[in-house]
C-alpha atoms as a PDB file:
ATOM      1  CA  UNK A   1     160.012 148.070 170.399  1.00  0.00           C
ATOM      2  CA  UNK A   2     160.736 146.230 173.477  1.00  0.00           C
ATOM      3  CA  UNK A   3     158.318 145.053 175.635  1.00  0.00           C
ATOM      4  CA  UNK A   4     158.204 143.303 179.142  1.00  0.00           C
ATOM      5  CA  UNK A   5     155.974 140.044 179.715  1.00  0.00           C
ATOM      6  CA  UNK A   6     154.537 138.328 183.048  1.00  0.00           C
ATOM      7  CA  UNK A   7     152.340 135.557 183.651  1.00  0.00           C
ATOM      8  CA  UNK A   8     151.232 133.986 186.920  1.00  0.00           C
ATOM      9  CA  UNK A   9     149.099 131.185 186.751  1.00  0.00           C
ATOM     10  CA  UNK A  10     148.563 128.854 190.152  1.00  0.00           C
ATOM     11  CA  UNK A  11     146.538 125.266 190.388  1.00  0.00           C
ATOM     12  CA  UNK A  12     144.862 123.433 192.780  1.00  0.00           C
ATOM     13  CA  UNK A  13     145.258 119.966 191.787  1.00  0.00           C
ATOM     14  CA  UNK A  14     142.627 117.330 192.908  1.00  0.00           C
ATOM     15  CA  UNK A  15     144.066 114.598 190.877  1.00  0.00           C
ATOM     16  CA  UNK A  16     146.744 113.166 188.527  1.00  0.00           C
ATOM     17  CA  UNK A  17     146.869 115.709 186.460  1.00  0.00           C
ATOM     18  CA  UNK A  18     148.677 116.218 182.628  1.00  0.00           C
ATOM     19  CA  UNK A  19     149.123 120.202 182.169  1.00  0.00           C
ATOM     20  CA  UNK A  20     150.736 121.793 178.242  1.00  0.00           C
ATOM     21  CA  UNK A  21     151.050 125.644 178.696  1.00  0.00           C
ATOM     22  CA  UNK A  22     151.387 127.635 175.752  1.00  0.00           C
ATOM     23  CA  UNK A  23     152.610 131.195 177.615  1.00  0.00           C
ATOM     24  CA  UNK A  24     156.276 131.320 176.701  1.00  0.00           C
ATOM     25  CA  UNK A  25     156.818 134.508 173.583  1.00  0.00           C
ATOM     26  CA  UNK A  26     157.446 133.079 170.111  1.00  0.00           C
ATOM     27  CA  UNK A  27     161.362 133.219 168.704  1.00  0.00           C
ATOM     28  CA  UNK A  28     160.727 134.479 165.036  1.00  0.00           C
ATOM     29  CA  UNK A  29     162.660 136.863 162.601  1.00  0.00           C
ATOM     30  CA  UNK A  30     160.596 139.869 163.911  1.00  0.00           C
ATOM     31  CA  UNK A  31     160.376 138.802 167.460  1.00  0.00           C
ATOM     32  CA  UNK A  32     163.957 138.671 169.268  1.00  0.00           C
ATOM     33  CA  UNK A  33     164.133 137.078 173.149  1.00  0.00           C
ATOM     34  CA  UNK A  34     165.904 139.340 175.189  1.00  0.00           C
ATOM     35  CA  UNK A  35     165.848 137.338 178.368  1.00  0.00           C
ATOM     36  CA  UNK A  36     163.585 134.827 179.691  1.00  0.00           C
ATOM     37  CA  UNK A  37     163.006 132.763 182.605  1.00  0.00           C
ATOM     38  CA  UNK A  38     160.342 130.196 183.923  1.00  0.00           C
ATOM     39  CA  UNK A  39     159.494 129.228 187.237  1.00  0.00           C
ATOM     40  CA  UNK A  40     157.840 126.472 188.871  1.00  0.00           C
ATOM     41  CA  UNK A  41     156.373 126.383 192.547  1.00  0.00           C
ATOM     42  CA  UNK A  42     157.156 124.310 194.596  1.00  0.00           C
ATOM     43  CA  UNK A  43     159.494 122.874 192.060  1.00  0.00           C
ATOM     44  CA  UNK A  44     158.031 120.279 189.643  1.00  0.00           C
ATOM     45  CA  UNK A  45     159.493 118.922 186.625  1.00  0.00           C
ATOM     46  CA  UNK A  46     158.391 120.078 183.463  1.00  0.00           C
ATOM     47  CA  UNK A  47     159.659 119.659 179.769  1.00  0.00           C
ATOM     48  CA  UNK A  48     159.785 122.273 176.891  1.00  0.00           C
ATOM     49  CA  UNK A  49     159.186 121.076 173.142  1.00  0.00           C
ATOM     50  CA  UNK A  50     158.391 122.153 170.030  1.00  0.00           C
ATOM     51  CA  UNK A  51     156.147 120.816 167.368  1.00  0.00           C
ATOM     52  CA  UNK A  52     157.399 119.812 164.213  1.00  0.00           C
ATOM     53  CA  UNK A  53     157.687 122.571 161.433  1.00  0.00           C
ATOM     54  CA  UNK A  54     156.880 124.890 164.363  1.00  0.00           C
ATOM     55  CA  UNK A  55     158.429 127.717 166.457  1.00  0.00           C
ATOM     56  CA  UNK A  56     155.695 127.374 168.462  1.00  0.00           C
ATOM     57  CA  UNK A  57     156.870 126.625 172.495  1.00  0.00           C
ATOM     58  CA  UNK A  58     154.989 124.561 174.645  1.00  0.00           C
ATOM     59  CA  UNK A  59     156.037 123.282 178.654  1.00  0.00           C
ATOM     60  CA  UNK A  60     154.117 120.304 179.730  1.00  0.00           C
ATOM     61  CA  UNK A  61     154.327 118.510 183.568  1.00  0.00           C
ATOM     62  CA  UNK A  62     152.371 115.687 185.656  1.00  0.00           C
ATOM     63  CA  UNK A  63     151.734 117.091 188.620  1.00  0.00           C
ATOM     64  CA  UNK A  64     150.028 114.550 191.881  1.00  0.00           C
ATOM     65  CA  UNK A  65     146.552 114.930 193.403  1.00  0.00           C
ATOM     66  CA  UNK A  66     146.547 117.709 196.213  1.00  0.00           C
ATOM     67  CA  UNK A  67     149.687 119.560 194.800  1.00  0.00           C
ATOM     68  CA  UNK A  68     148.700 123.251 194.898  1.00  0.00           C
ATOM     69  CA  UNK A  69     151.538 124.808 192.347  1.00  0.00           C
ATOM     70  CA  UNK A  70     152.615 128.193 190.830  1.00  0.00           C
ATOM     71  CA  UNK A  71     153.760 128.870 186.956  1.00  0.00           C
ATOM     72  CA  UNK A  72     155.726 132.015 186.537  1.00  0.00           C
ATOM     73  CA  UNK A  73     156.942 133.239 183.017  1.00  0.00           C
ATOM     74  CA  UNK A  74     158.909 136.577 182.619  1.00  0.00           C
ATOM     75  CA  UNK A  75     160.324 137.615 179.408  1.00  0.00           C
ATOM     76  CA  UNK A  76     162.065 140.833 177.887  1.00  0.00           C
ATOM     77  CA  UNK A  77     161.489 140.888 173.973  1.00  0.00           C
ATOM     78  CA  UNK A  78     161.851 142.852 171.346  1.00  0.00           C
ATOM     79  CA  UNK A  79     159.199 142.950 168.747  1.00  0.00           C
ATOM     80  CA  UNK A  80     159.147 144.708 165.404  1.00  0.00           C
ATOM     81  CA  UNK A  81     156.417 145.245 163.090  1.00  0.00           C
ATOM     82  CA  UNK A  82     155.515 146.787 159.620  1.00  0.00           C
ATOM     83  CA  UNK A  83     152.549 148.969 158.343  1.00  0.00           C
ATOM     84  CA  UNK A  84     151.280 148.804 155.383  1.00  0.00           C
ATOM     85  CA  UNK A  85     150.176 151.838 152.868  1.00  0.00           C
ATOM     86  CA  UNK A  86     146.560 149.986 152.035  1.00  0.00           C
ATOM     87  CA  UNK A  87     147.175 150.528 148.395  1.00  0.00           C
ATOM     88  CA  UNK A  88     150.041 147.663 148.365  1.00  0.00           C
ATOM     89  CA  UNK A  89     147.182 145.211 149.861  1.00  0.00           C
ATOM     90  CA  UNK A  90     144.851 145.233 146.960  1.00  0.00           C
ATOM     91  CA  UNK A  91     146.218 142.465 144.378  1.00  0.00           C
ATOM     92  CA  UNK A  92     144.777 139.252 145.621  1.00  0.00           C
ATOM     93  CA  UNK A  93     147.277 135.888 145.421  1.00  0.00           C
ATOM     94  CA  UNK A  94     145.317 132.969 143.348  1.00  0.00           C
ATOM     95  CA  UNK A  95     144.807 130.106 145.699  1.00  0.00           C
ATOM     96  CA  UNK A  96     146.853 128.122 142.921  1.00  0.00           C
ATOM     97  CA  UNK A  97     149.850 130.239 144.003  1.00  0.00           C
ATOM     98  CA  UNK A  98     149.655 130.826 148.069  1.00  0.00           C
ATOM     99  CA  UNK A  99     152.822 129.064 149.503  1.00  0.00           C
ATOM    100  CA  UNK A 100     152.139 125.704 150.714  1.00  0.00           C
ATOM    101  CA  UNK A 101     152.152 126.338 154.583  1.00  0.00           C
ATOM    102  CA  UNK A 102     149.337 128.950 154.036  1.00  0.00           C
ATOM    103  CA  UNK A 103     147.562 126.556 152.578  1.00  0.00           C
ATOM    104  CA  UNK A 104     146.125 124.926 155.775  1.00  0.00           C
ATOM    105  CA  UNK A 105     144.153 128.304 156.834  1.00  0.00           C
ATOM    106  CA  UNK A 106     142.049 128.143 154.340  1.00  0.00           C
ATOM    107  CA  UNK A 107     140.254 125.191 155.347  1.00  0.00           C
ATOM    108  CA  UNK A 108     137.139 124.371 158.145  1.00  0.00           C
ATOM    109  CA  UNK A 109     138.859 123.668 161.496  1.00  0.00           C
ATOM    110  CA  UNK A 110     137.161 122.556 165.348  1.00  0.00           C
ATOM    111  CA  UNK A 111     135.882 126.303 165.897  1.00  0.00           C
ATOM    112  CA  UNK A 112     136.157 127.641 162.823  1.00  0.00           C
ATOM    113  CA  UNK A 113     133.205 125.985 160.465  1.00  0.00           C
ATOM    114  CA  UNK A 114     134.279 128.429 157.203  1.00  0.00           C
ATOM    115  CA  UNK A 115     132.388 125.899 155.371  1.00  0.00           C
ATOM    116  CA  UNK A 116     128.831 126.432 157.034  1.00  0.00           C
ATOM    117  CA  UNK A 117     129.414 130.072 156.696  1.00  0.00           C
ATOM    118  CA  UNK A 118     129.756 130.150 153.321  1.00  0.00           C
ATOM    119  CA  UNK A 119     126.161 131.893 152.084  1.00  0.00           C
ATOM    120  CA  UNK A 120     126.196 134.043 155.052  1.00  0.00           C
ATOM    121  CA  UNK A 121     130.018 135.568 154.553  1.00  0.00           C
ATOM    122  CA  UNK A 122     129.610 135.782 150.842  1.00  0.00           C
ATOM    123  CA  UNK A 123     126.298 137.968 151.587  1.00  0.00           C
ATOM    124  CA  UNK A 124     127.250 139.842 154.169  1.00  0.00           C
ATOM    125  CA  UNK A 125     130.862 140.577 152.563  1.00  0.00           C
ATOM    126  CA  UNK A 126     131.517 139.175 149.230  1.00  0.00           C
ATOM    127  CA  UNK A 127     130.507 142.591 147.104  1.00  0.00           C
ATOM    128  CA  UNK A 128     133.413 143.958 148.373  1.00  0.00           C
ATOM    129  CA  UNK A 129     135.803 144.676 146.057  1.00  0.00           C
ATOM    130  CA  UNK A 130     139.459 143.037 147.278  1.00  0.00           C
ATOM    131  CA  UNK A 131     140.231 140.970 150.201  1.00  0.00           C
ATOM    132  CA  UNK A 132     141.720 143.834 152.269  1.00  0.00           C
ATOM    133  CA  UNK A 133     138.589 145.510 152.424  1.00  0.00           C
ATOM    134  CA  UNK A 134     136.034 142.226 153.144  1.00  0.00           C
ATOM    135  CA  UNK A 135     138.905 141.449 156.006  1.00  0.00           C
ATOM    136  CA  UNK A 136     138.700 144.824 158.011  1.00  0.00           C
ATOM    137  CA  UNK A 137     134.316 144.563 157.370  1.00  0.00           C
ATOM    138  CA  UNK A 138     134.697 141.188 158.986  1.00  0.00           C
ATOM    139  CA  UNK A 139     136.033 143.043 161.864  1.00  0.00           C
ATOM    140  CA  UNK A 140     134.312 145.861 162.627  1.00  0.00           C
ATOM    141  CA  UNK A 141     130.919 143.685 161.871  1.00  0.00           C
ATOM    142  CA  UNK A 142     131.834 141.189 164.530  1.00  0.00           C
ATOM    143  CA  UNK A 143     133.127 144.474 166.920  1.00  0.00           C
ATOM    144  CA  UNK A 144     129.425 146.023 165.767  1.00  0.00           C
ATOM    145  CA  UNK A 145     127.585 142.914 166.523  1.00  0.00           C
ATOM    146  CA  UNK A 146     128.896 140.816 169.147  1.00  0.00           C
ATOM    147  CA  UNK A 147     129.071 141.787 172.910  1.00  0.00           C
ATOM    148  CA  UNK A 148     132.317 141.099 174.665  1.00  0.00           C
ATOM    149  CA  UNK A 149     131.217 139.563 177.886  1.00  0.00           C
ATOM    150  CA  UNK A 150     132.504 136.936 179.951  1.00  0.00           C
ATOM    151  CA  UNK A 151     131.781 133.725 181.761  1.00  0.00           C
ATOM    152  CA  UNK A 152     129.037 132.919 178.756  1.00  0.00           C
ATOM    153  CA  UNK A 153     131.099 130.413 176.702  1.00  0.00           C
ATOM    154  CA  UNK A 154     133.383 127.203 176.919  1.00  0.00           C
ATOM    155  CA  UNK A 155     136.514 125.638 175.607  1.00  0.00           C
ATOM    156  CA  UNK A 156     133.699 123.952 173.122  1.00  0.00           C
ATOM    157  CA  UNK A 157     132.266 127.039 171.732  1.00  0.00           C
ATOM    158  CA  UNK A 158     132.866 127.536 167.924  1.00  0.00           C
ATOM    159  CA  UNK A 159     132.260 130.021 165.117  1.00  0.00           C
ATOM    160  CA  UNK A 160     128.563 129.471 164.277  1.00  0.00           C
ATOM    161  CA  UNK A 161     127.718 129.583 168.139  1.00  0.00           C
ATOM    162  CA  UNK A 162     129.143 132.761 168.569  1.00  0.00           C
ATOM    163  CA  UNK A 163     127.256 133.943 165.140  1.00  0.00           C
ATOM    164  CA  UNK A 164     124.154 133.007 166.826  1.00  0.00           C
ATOM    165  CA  UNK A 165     124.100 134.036 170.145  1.00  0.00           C
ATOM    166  CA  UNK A 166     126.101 137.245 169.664  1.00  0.00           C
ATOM    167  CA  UNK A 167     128.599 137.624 172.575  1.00  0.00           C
ATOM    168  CA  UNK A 168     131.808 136.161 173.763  1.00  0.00           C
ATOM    169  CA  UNK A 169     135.601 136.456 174.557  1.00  0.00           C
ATOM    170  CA  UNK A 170     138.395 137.067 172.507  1.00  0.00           C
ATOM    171  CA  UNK A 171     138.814 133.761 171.010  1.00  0.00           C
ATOM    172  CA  UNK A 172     135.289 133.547 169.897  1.00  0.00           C
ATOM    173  CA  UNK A 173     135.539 137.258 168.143  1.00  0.00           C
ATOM    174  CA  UNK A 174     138.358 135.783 166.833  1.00  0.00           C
ATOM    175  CA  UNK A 175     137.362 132.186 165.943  1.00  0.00           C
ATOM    176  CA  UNK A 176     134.135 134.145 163.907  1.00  0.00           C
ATOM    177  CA  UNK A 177     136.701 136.055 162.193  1.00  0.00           C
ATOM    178  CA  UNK A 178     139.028 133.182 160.810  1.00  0.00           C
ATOM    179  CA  UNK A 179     135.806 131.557 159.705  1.00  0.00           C
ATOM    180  CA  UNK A 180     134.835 134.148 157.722  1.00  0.00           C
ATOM    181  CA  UNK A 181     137.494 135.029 155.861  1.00  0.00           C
ATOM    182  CA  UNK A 182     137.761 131.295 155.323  1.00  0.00           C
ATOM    183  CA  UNK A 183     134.556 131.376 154.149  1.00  0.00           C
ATOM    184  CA  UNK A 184     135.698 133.936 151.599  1.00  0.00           C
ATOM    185  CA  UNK A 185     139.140 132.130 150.181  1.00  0.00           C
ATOM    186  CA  UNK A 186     140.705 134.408 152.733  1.00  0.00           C
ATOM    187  CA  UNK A 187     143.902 131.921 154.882  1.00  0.00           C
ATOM    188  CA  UNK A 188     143.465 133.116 158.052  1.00  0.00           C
ATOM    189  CA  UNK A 189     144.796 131.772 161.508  1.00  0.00           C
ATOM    190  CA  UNK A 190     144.595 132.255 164.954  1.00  0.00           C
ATOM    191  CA  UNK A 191     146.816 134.644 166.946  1.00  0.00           C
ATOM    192  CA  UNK A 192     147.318 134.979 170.732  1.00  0.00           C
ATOM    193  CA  UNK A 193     149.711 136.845 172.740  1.00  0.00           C
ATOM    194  CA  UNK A 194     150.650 139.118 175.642  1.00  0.00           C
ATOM    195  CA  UNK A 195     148.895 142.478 174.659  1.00  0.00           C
ATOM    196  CA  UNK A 196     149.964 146.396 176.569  1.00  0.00           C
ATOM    197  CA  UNK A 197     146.881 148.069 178.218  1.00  0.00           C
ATOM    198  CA  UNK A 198     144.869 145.412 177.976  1.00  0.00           C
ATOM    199  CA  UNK A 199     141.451 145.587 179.856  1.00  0.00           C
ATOM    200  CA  UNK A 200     140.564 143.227 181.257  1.00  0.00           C
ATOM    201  CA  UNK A 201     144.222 141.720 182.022  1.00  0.00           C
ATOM    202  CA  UNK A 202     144.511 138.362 180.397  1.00  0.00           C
ATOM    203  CA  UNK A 203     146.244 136.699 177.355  1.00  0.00           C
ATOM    204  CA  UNK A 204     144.463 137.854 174.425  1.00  0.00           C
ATOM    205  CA  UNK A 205     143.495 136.353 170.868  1.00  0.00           C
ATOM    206  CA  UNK A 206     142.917 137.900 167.645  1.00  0.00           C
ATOM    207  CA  UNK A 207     143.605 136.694 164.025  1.00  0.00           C
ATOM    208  CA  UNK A 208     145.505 137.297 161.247  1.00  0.00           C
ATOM    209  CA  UNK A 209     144.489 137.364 157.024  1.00  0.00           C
ATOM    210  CA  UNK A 210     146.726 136.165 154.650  1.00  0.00           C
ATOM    211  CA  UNK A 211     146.436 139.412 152.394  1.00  0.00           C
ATOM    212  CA  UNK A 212     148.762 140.406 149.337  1.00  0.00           C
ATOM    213  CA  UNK A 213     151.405 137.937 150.262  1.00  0.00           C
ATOM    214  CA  UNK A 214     151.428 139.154 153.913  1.00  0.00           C
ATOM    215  CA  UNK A 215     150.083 137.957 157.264  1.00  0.00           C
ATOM    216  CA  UNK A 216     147.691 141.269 158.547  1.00  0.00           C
ATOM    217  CA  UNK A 217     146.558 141.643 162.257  1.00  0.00           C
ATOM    218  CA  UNK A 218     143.178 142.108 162.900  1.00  0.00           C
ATOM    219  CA  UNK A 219     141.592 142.498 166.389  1.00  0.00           C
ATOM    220  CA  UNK A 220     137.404 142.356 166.324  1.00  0.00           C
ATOM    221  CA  UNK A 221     137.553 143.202 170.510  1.00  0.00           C
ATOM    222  CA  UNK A 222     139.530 146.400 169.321  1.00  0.00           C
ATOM    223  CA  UNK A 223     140.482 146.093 172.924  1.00  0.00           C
ATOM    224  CA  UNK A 224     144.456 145.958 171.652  1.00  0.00           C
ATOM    225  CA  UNK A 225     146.615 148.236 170.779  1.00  0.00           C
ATOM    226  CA  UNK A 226     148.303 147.322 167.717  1.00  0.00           C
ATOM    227  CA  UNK A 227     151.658 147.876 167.891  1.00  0.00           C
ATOM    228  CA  UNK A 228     151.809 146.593 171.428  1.00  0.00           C
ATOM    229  CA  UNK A 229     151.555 143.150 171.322  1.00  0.00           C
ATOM    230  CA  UNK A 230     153.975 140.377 172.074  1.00  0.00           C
ATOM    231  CA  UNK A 231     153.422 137.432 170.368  1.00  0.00           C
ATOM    232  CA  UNK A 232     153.206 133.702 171.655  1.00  0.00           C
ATOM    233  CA  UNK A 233     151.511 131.535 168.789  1.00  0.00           C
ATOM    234  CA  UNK A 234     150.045 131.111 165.705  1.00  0.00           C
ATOM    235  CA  UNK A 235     147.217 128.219 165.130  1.00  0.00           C
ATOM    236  CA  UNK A 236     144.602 127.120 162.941  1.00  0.00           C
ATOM    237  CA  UNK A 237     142.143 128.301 166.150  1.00  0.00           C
ATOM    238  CA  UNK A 238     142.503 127.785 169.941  1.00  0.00           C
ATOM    239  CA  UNK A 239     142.570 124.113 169.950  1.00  0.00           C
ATOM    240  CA  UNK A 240     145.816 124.130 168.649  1.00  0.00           C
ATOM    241  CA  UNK A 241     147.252 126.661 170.634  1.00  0.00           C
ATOM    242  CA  UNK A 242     145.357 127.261 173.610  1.00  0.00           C
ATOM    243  CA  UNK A 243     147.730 128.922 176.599  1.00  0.00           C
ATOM    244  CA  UNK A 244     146.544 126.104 179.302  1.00  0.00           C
ATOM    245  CA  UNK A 245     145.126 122.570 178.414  1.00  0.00           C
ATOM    246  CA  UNK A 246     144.773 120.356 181.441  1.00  0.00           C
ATOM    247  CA  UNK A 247     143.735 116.576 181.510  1.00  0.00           C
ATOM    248  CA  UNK A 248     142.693 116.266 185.329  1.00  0.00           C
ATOM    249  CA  UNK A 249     140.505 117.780 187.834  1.00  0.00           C
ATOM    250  CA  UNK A 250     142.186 120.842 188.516  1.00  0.00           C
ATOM    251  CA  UNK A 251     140.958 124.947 189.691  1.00  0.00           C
ATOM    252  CA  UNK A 252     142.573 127.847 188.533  1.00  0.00           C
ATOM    253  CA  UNK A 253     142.859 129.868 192.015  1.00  0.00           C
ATOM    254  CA  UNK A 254     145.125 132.953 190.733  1.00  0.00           C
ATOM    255  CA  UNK A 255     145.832 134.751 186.709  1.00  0.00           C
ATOM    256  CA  UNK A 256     148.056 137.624 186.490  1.00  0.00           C
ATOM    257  CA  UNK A 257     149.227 139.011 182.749  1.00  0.00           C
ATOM    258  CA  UNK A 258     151.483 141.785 182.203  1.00  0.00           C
ATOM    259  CA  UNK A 259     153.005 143.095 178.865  1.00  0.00           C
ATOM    260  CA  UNK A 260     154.657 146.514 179.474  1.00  0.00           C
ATOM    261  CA  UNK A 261     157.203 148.481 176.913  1.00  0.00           C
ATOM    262  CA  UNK A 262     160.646 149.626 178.112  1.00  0.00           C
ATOM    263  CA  UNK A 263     161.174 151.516 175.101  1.00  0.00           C
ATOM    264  CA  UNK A 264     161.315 155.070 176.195  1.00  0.00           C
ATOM    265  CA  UNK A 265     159.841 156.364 172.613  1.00  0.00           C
ATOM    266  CA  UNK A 266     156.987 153.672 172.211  1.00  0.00           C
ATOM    267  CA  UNK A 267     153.494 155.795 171.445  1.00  0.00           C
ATOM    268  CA  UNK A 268     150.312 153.256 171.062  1.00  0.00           C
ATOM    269  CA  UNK A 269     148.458 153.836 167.830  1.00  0.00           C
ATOM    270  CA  UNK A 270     145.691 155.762 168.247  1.00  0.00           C
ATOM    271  CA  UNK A 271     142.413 153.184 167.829  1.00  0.00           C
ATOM    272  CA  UNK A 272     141.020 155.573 165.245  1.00  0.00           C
ATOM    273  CA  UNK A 273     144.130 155.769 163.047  1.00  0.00           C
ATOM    274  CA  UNK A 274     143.120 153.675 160.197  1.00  0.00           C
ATOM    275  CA  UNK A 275     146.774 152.744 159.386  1.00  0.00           C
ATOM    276  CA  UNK A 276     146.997 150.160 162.360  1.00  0.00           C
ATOM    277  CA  UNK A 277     144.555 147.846 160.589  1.00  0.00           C
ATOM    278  CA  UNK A 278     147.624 147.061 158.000  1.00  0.00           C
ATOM    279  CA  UNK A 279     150.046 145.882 160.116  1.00  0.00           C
ATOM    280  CA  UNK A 280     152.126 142.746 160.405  1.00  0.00           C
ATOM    281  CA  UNK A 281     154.287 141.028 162.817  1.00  0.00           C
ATOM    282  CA  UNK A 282     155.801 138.546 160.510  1.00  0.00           C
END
């Protein structure tokens, strides 16, 4: 499928101030960059990189005290995707024999504490019979049980804080998530992107379960539509890939996010298809 991606982000910048934006779509076997182009207003220089043994894209600028500046990113790509029959997901992969780089999302991270969740996950999920099945509980217990509302967390908030006070964005339905499955011997990592429909408008996050040799997209907000996201980054939780990290005083005056399909034939899953919960964009 291909889909159409626009961002808008513009600053008011009251000092010197170091920006790293995460926005630009990942380049990966199943995700194919059509066209792209970046914009900066009035022009600043910037500089794109890449961290090491990552396809993960990052833009980073100084920009001077009382600048007032636009980012624009616009982006045709084509995504693909596979579904998986849920029977193929049952056989569990020993720790012992996971690949190396899937090895790090297993572990505790900044706001993901697996490792205080352990008693909790283990009663709440660990009678369940394969890791498939304690994944997609994780999810629809955090969609049950935590209220999506905004303006009621920070850039600080972690796993455990969102356990205990119940409500959050995205990245904290998702943060709970990773921990959990952590929590269970589950890898799992961090996933944002641009995402079709999406209501409110705004980048969104989710996670992903290292399940039967295969990375599986799960979305706790069910606010997604599965097959209609274009991805930007993969992380061990927001910290490593959050979309705008700023070190300055700086205000956020304007957000626009678009993700559109100009495929002709593309039908959203239907939420209450159970098929969409195996699916994979790697």
């Amino acid at each position: 499928m291909k889909f159409k991606v626009f961002s808008e982000l513009s600053y008011e910048v009251f000092s010197p101030t170091t920006f790293i934006f995460n926005i630009q779509a990942a380049k990966s076997a199943c995700q194919t960059i059509i066209s792209e182009l970046l914009i900066v207003t009035p022009a600043i220089k910037f500089e794109e990189f890449t961290l090491k043994n990552s396809g993960t894209r990052f833009v980073k600028m100084e920009v001077g005290k009382g600048v007032f500046f636009t980012l624009i990113y616009e982006a045709e790509v084509e995504v693909s995707y596979t579904v998986y029959d849920e029977k193929v997901l049952l056989q569990s992969i020993p720790i012992i024999n996971l690949d190396h780089e899937v090895l790090p999302y297993i572990s505790p991270s900044r706001h993901c504490e697996s490792d205080k969740l352990l008693e909790f996950a283990t009663k709440e999920f660990g009678y369940l019979p394969n890791e498939y099945a304690k994944a997609k509980a994780i999810k629809e217990s955090i969609f049950n049980t935590v209220e999506y509302k905004t303006s009621v967390t920070n850039s600080s908030t972690s796993a455990c804080d969102t356990l205990l006070d119940r409500v959050g964005v995205c990245k904290d339905f998702a943060h709970l998530g990773i921990a959990l499955c952590r929590a269970l011997d589950i890898p799992a990592r961090y996933f944002t992107g641009y995402a079709y429909n999406l209501n409110p408008p705004d980048f969104h996050a989710c996670f992903e379960a290292y399940i039967g040799g295969r990375w599986l997209f799960f979305d706790p907000t069910k606010l997604a539509v599965a097959n209609g996201l274009v991805k930007i980054a993969n992380g061990k939780d927001a910290s490593e890939v959050a979309v705008a990290s700023y070190f300055g005083d700086v205000n956020c005056t304007f957000m626009k996010i678009e993700c559109q399909p100009i495929t002709a034939d593309f039908t959203p899953f239907n939420s209450e298809n159970d098929r969409i919960e195996a699916i994979s964009y790697e």
